[in-house]
C-alpha atoms as a PDB file:
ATOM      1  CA  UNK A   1     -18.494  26.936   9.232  1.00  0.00           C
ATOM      2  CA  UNK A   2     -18.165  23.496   7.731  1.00  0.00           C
ATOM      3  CA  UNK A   3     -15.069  21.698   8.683  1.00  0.00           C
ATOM      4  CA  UNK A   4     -14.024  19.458   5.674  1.00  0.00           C
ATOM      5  CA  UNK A   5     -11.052  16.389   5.996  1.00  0.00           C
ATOM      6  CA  UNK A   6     -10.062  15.576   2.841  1.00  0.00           C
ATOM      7  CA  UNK A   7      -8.565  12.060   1.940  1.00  0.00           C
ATOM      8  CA  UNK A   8      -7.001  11.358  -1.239  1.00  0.00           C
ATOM      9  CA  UNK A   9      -3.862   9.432  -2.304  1.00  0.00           C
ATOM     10  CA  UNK A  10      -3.476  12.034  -5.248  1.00  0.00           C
ATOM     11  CA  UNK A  11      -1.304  15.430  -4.097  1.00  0.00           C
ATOM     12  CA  UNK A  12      -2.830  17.317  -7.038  1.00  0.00           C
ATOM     13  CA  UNK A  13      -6.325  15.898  -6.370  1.00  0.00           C
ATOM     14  CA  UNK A  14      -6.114  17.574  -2.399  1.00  0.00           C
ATOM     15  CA  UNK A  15      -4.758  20.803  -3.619  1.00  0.00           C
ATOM     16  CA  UNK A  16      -7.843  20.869  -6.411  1.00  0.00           C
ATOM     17  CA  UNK A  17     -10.259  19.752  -4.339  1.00  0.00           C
ATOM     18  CA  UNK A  18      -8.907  22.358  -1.311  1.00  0.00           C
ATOM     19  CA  UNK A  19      -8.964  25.207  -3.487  1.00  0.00           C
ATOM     20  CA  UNK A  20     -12.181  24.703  -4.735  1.00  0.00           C
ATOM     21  CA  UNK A  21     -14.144  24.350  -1.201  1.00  0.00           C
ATOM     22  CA  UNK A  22     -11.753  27.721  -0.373  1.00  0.00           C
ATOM     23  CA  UNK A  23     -13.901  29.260  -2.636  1.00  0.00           C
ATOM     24  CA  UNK A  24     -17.309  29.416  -0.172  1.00  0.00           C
ATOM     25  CA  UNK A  25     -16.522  31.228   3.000  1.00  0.00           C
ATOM     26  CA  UNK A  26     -18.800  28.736   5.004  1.00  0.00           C
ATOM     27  CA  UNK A  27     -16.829  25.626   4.407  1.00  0.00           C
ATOM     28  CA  UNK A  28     -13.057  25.174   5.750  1.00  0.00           C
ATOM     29  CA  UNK A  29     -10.870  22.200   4.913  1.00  0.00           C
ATOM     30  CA  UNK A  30      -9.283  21.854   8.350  1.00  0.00           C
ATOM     31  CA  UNK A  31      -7.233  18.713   7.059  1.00  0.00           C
ATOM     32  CA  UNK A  32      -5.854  16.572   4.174  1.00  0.00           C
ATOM     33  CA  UNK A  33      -4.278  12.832   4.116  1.00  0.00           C
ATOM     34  CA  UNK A  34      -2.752  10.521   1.771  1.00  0.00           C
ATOM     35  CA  UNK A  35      -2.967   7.522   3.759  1.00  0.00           C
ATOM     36  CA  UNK A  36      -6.613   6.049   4.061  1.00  0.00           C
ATOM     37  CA  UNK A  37      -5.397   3.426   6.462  1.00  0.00           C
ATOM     38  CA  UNK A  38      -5.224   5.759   9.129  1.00  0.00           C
ATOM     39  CA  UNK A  39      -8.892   7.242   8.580  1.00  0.00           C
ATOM     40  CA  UNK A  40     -10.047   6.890  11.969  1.00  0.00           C
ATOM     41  CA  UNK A  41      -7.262   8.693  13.716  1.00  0.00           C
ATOM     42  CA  UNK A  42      -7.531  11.211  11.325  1.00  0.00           C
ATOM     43  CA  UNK A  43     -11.476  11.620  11.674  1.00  0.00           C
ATOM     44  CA  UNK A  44     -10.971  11.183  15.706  1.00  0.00           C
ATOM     45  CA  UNK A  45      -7.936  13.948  15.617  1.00  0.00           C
ATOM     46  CA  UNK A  46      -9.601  16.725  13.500  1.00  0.00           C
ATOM     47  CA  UNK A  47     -13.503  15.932  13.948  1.00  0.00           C
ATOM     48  CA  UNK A  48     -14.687  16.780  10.416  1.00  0.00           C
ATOM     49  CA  UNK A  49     -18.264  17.513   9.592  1.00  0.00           C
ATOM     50  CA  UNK A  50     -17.823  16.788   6.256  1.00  0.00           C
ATOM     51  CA  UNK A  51     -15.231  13.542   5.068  1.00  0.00           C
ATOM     52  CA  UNK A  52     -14.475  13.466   1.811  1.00  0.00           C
ATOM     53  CA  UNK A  53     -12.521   9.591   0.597  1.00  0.00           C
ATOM     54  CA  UNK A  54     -11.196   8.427  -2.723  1.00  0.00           C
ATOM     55  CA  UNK A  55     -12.629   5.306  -3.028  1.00  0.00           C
ATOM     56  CA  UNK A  56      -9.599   3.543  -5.465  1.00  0.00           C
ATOM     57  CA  UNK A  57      -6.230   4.061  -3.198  1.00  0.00           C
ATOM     58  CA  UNK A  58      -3.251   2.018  -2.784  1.00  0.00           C
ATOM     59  CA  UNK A  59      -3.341  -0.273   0.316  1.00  0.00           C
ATOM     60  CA  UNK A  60      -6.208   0.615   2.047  1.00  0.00           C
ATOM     61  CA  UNK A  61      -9.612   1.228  -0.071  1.00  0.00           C
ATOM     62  CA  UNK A  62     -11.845   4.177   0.573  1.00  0.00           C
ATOM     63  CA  UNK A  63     -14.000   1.757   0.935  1.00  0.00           C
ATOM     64  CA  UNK A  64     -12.580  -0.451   3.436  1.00  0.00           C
ATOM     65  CA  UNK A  65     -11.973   3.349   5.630  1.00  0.00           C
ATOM     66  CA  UNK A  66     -15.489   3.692   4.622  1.00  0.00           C
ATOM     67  CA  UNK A  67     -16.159   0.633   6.654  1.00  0.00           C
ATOM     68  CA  UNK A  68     -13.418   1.058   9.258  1.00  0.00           C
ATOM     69  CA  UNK A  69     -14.790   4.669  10.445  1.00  0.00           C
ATOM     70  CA  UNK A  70     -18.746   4.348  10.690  1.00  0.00           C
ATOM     71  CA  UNK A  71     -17.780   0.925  12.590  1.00  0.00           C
ATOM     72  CA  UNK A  72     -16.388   3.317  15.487  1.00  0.00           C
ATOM     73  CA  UNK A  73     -18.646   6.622  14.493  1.00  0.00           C
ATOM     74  CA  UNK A  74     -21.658   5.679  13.333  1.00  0.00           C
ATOM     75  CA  UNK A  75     -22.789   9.338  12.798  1.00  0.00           C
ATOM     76  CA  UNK A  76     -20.230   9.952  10.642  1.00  0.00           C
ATOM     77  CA  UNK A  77     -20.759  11.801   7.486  1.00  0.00           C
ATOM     78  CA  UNK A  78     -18.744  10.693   4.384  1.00  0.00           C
ATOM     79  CA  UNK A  79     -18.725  11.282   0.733  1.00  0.00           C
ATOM     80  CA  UNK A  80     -17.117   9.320  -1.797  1.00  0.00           C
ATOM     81  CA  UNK A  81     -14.545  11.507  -3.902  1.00  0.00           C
ATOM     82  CA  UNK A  82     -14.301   9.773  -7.412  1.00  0.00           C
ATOM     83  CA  UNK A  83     -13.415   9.687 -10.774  1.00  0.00           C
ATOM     84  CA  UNK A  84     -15.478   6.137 -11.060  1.00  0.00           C
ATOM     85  CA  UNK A  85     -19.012   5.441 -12.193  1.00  0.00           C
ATOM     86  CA  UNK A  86     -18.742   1.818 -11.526  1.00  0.00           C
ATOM     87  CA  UNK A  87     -22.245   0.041 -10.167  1.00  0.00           C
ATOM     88  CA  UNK A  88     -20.484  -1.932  -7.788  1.00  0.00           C
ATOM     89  CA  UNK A  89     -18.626   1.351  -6.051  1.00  0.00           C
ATOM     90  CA  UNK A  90     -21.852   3.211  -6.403  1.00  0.00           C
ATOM     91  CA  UNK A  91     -23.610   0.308  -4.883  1.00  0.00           C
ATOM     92  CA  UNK A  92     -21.549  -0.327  -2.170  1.00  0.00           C
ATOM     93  CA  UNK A  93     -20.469   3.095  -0.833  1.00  0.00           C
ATOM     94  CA  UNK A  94     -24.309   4.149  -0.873  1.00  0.00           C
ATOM     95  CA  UNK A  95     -25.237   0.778   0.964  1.00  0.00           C
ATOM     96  CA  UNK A  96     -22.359   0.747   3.548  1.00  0.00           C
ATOM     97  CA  UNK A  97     -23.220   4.003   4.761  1.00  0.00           C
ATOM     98  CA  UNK A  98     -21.699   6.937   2.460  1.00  0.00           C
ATOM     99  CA  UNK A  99     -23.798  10.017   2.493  1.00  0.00           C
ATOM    100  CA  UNK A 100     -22.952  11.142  -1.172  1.00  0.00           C
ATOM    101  CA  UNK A 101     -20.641  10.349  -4.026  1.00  0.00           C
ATOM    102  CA  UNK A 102     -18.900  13.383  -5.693  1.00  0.00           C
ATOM    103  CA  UNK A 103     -17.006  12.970  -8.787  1.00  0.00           C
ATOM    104  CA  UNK A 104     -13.555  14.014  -8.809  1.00  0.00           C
ATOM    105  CA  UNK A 105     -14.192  16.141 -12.205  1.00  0.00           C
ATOM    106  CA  UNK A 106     -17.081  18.297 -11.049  1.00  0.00           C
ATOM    107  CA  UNK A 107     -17.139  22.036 -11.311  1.00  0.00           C
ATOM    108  CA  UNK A 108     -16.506  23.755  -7.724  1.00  0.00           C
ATOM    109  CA  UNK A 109     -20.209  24.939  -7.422  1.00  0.00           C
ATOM    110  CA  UNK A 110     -21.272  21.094  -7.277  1.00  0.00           C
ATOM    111  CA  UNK A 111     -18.668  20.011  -4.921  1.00  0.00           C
ATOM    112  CA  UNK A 112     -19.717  22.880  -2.637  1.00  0.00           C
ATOM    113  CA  UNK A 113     -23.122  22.124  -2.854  1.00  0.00           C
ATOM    114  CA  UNK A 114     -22.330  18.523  -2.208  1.00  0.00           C
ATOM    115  CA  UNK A 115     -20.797  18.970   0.666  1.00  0.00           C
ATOM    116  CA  UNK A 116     -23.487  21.671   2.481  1.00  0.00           C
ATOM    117  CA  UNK A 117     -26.126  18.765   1.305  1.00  0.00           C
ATOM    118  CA  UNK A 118     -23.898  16.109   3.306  1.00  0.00           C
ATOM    119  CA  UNK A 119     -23.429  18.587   5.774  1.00  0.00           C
ATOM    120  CA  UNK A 120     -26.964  18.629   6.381  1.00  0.00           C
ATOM    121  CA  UNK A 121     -27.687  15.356   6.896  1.00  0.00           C
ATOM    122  CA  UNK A 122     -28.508  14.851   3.103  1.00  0.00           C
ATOM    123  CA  UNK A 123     -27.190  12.323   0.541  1.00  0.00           C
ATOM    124  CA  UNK A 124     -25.573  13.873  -2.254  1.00  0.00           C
ATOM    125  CA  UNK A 125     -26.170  11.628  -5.344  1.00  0.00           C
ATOM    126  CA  UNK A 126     -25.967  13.084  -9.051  1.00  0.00           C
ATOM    127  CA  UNK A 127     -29.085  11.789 -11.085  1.00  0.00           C
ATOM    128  CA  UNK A 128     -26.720   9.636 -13.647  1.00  0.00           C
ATOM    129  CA  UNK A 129     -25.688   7.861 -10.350  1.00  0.00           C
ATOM    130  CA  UNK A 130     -29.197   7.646  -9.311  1.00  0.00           C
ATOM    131  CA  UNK A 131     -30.131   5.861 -11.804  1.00  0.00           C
ATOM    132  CA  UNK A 132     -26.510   3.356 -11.677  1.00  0.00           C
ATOM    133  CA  UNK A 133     -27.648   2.448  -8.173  1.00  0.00           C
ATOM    134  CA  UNK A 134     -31.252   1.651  -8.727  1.00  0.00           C
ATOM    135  CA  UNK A 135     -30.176  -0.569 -11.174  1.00  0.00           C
ATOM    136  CA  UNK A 136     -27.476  -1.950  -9.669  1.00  0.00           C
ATOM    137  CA  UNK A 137     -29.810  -2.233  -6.483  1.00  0.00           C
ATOM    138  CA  UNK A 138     -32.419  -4.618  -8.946  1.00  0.00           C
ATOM    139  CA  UNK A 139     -29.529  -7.040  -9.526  1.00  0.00           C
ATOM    140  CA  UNK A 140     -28.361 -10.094  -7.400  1.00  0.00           C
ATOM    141  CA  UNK A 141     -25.151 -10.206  -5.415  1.00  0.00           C
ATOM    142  CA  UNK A 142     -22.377 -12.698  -6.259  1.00  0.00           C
ATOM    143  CA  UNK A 143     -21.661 -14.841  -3.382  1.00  0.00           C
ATOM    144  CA  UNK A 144     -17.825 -14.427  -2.273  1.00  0.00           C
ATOM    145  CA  UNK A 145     -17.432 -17.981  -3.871  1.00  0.00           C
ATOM    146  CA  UNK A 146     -18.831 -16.609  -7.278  1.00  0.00           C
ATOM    147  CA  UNK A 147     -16.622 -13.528  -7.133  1.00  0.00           C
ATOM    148  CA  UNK A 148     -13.376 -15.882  -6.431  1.00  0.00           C
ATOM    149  CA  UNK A 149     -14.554 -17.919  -9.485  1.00  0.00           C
ATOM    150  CA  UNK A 150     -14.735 -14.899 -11.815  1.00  0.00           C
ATOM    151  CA  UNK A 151     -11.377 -13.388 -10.619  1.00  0.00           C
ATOM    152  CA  UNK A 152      -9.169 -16.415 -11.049  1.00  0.00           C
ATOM    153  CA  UNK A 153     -11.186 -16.749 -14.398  1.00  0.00           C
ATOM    154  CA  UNK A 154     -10.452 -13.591 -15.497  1.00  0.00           C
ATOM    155  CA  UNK A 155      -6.739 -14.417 -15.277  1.00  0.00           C
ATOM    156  CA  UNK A 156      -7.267 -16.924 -17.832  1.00  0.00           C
ATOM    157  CA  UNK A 157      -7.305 -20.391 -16.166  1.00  0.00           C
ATOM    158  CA  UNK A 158      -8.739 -23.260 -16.998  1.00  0.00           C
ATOM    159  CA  UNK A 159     -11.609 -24.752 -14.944  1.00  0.00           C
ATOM    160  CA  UNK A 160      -9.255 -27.486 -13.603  1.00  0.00           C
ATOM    161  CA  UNK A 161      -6.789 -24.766 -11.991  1.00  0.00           C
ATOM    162  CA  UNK A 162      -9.471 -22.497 -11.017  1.00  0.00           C
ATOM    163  CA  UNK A 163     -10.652 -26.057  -9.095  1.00  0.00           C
ATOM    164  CA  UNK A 164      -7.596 -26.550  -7.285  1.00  0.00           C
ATOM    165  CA  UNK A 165      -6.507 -22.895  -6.440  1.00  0.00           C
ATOM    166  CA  UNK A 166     -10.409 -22.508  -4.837  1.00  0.00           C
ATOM    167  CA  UNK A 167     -10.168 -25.941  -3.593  1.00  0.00           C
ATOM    168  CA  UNK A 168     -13.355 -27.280  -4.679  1.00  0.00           C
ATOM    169  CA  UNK A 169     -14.420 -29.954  -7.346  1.00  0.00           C
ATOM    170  CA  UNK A 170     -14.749 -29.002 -11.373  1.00  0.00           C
ATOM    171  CA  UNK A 171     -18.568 -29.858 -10.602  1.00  0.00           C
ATOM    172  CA  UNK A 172     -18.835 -27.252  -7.592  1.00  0.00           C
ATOM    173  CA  UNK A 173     -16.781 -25.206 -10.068  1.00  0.00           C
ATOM    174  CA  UNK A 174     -18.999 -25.437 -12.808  1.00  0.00           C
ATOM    175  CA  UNK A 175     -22.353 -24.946 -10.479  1.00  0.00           C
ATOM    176  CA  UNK A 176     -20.586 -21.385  -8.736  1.00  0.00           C
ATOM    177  CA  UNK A 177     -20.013 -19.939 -12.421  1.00  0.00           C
ATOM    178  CA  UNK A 178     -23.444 -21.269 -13.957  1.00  0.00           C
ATOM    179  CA  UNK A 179     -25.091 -18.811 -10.732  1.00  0.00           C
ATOM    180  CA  UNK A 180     -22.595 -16.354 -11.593  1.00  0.00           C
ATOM    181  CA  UNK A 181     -23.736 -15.793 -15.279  1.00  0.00           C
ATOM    182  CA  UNK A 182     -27.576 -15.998 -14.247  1.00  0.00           C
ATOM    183  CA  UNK A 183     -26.488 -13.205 -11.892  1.00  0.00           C
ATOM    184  CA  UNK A 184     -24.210 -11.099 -14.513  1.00  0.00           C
ATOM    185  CA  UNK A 185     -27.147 -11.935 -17.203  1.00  0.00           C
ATOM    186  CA  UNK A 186     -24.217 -13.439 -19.604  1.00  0.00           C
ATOM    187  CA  UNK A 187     -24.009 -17.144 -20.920  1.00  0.00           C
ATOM    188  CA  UNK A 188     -19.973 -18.038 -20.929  1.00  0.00           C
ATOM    189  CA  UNK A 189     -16.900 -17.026 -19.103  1.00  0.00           C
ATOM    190  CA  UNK A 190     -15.806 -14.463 -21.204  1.00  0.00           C
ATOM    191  CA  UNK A 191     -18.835 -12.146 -20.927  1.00  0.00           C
ATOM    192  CA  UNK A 192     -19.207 -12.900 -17.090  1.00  0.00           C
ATOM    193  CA  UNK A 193     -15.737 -11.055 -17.000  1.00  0.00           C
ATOM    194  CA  UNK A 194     -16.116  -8.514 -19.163  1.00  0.00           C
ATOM    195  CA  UNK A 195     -19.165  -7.865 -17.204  1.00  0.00           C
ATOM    196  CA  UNK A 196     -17.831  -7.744 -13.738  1.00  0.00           C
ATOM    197  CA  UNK A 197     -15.305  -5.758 -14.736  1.00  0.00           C
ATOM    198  CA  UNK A 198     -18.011  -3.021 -15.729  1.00  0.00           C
ATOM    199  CA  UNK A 199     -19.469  -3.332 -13.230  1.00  0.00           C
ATOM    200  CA  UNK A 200     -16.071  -2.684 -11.047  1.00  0.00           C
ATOM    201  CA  UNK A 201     -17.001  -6.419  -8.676  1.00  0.00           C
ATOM    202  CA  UNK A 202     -13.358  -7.412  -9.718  1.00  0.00           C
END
């Protein structure tokens, strides 16, 4: 039997998901939570084979529990539950240590087979995500710098507030977003947020 823990800040979402694993007699959902920022009590108190996370939840990110529970069990195995196709959440989860990435909208026969391949020891990624992460994998990373640049220029400041908020110079300013477009493969501000956005780094 395959013990599943389900985490999901969505009621409707835990009761879909539960009744759809119900539906193979060798997997169980032993467990369901709403609150990712208990994750590791939760994977410490009922000792899932199989953790399945929401990666966009209030408070606490499914990726940040991501992070938080292989930090203290390494050998834990833990799928990304999503409705999001983003390169950045594909990128990351993959990267940090998630063993598949199941989207919230699948029928119950891919969920089910997700979760045995996880089980397993497999990663569980569609094809269409496949091919999000290898090219999301080709691309450069923003530097935190370049990512603070982008966000407080998506709000719609000017370079001289974006400056002070960041504390740095316009020059410094100007140099962090010039290797923040190379990156994004844009040429002004406008299409470097438009483009992180996409690609869900802000």
């Amino acid at each position: 039997m395959i013990k599943v823990g389900v985490i999901d800040d969505h009621a409707v979402v835990l009761a879909g998901i539960k009744s759809m694993l119900s539906r193979d007699k060798e997997v169980d959902v032993v467990a369901t939570s709403d609150d990712a920022s208990k994750a590791i009590e939760f994977f410490r108190k009922h000792k899932p084979d199989v953790l399945l996370m929401d990666i966009r939840m209030p408070g606490t990110s499914g990726l940040e529990a991501l992070d938080a529970v292989l930090a203290v069990e390494p050998d834990a195995k833990i799928a990304m539950l999503t409705t999001s196709e983003a390169e950045e959440d594909v990128y990351r989860s993959m990267t940090h240590g998630a063993r598949g990435f199941i989207r919230k909208d699948a029928r119950a026969a891919e969920v089910i087979a997700a979760v045995k391949s996880v089980a397993r020891g497999e990663t569980y990624l569609p094809e269409n995500m496949k091919a999000i992460f290898n090219m999301r994998a080709e691309q450069k990373d923003l530097s935190p710098r370049e990512k603070e640049v982008i966000m407080l220029a998506s709000k719609g400041l000017q370079n001289v507030e974006i400056a002070c908020i960041a504390g740095m110079s316009v020059n410094t300013l100007k140099y962090h977003m010039k290797n923040a477009f190379g990156k994004l493969g844009v040429t002004n501000r406008t299409e470097a947020v438009t483009e992180a956005i996409r690609r869900g780094i802000i």
